[in-house]
N, C-alpha and C. Protein backbone atom coordinates (compact mmCIF):
# COMPACT_ATOMS: atom_id res chain seq x y z
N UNK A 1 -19.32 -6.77 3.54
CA UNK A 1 -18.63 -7.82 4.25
C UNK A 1 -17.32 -7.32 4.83
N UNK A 2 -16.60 -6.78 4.08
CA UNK A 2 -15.05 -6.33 4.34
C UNK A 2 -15.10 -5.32 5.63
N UNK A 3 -16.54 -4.31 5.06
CA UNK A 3 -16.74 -3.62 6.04
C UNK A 3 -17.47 -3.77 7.64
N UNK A 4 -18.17 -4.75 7.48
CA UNK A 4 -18.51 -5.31 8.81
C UNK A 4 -17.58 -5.58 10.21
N UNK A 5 -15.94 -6.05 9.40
CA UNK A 5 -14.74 -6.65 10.24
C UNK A 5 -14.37 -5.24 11.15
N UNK A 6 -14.74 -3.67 10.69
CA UNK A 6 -13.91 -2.65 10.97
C UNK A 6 -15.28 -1.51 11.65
N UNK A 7 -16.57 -2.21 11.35
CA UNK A 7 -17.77 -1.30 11.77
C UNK A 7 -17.45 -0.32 13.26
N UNK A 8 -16.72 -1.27 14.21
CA UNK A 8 -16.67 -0.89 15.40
C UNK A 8 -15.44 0.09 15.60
N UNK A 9 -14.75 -0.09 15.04
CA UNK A 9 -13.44 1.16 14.38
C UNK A 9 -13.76 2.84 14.44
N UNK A 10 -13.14 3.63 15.25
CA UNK A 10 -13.46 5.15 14.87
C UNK A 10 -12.94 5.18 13.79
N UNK A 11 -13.37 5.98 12.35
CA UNK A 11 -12.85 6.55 11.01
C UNK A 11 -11.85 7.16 11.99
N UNK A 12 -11.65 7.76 13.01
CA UNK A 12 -10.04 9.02 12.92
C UNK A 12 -9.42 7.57 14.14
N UNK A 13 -9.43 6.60 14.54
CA UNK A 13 -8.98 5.65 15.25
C UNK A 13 -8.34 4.75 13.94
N UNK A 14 -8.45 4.55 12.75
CA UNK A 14 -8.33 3.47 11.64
C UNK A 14 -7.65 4.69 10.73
N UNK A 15 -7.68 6.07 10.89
CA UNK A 15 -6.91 6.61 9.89
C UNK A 15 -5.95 6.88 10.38
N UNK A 16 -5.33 7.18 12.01
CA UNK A 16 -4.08 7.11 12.81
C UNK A 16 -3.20 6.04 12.41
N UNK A 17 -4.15 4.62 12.40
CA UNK A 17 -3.25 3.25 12.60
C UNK A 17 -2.85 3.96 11.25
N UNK A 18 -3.12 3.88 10.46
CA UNK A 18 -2.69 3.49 8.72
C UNK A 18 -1.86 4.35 8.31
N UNK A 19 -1.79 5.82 9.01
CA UNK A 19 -0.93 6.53 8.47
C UNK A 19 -0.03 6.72 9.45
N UNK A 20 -0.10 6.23 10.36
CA UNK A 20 1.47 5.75 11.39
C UNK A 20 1.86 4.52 10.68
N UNK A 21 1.68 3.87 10.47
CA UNK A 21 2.08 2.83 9.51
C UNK A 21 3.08 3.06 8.63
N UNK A 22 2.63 4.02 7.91
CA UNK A 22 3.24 4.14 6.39
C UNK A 22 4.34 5.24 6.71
N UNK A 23 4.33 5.89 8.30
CA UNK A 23 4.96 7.09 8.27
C UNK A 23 6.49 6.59 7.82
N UNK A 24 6.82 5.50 8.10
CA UNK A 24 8.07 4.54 7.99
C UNK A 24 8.23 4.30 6.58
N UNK A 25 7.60 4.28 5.65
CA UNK A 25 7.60 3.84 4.30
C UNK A 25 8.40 4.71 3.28
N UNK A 26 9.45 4.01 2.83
CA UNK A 26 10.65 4.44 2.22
C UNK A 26 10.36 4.93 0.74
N UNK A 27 9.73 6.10 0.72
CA UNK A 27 9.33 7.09 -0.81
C UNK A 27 10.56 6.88 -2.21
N UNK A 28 11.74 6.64 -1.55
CA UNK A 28 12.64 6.79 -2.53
C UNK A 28 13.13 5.85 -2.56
N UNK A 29 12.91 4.49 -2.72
CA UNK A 29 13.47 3.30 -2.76
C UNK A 29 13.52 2.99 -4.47
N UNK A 30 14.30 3.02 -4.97
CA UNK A 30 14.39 2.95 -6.58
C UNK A 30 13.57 1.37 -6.87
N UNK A 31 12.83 0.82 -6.66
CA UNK A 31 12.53 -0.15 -6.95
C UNK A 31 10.70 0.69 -7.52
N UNK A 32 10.40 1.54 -6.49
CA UNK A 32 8.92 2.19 -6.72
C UNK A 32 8.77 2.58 -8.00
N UNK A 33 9.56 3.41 -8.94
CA UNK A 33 9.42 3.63 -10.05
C UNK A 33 9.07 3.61 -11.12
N UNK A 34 9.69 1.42 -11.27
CA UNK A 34 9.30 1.47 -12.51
C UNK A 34 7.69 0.60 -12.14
N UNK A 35 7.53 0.35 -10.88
CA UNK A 35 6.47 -0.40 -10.35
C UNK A 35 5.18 0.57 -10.21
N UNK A 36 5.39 1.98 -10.30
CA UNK A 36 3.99 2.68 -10.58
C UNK A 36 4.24 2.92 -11.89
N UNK A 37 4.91 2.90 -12.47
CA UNK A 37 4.72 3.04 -14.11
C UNK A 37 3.90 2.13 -14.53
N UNK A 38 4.45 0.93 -13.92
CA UNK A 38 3.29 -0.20 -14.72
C UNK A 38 2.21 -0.42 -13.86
N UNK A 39 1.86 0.57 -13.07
CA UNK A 39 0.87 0.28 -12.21
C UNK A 39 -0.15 1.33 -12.76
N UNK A 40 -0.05 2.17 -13.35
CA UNK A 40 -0.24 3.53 -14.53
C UNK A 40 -0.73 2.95 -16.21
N UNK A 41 0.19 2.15 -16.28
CA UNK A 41 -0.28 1.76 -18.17
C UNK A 41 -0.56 0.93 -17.99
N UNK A 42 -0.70 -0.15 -16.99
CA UNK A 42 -1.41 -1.67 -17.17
C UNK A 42 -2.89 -1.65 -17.44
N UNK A 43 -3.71 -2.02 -18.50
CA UNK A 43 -4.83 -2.38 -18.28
C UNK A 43 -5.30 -3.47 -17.65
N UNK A 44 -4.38 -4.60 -17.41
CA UNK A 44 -4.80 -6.04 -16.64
C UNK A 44 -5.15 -5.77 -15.49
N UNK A 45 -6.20 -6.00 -15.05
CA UNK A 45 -6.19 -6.02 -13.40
C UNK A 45 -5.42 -6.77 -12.85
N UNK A 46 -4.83 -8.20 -13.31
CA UNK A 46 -3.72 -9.19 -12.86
C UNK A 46 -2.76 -8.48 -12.48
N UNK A 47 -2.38 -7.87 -13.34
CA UNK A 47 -1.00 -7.04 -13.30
C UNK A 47 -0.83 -6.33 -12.31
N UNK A 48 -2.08 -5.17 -12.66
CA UNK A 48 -2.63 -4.11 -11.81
C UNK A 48 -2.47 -4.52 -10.07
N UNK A 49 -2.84 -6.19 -9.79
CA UNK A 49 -2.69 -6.44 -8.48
C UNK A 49 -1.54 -6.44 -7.99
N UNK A 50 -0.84 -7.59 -9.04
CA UNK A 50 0.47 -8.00 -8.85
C UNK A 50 1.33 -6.85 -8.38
N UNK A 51 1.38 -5.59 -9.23
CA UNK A 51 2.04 -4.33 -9.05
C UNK A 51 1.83 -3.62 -7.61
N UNK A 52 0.63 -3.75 -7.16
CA UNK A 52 0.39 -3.27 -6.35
C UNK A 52 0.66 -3.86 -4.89
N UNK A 53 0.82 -5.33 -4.73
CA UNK A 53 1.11 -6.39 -3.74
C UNK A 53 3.05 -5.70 -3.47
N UNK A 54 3.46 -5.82 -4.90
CA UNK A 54 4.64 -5.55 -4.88
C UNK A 54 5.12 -4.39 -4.43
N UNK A 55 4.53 -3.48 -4.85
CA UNK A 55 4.91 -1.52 -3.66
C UNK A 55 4.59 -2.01 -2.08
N UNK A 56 3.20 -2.38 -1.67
CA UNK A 56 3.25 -2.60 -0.30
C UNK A 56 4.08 -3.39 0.16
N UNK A 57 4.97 -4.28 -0.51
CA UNK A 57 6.03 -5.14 0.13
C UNK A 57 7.03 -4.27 0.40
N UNK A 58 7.33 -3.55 -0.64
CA UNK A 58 8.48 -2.20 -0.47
C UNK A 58 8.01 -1.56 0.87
N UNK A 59 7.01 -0.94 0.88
CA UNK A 59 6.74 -0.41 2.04
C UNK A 59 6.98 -0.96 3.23
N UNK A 60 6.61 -2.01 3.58
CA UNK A 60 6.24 -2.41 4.84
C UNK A 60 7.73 -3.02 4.88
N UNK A 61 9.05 -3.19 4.17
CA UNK A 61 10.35 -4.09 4.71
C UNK A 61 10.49 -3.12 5.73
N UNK A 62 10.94 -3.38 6.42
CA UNK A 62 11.73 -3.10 8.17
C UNK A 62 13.10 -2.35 7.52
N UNK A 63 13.41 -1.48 7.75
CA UNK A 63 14.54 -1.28 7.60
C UNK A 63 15.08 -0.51 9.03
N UNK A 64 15.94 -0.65 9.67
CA UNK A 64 16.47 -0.84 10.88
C UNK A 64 17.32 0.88 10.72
């Protein structure tokens, strides 16, 4: 299903977008830290999401 939305997508057309994307994404933002730690020892998948919603927010802020 997920994959149906992107069928028409080149693989090297969808791996450009995504990693121009992230080229902006701030590696050293002290907030990442302790958020892959617990993204590392969590067994909850809850968590596991939660943690993970929370880095891509880091990523994607705008910083000017």
């Amino acid at each position: 299903m997920c994959c149906e939305a992107i069928s028409g997508i080149s693989p090297w057309a969808l791996a450009l977008v995504l990693t121009t994307s992230l080229a902006w994404a701030d590696q050293t933002d002290k907030r990442l830290e302790p958020l892959f730690a617990t993204l590392q020892s969590s067994e909850s998948v809850r968590v596991q999401r939660e943690t993970e919603s929370a880095i891509w927010q880091i990523w994607f802020e705008f910083r000017a």
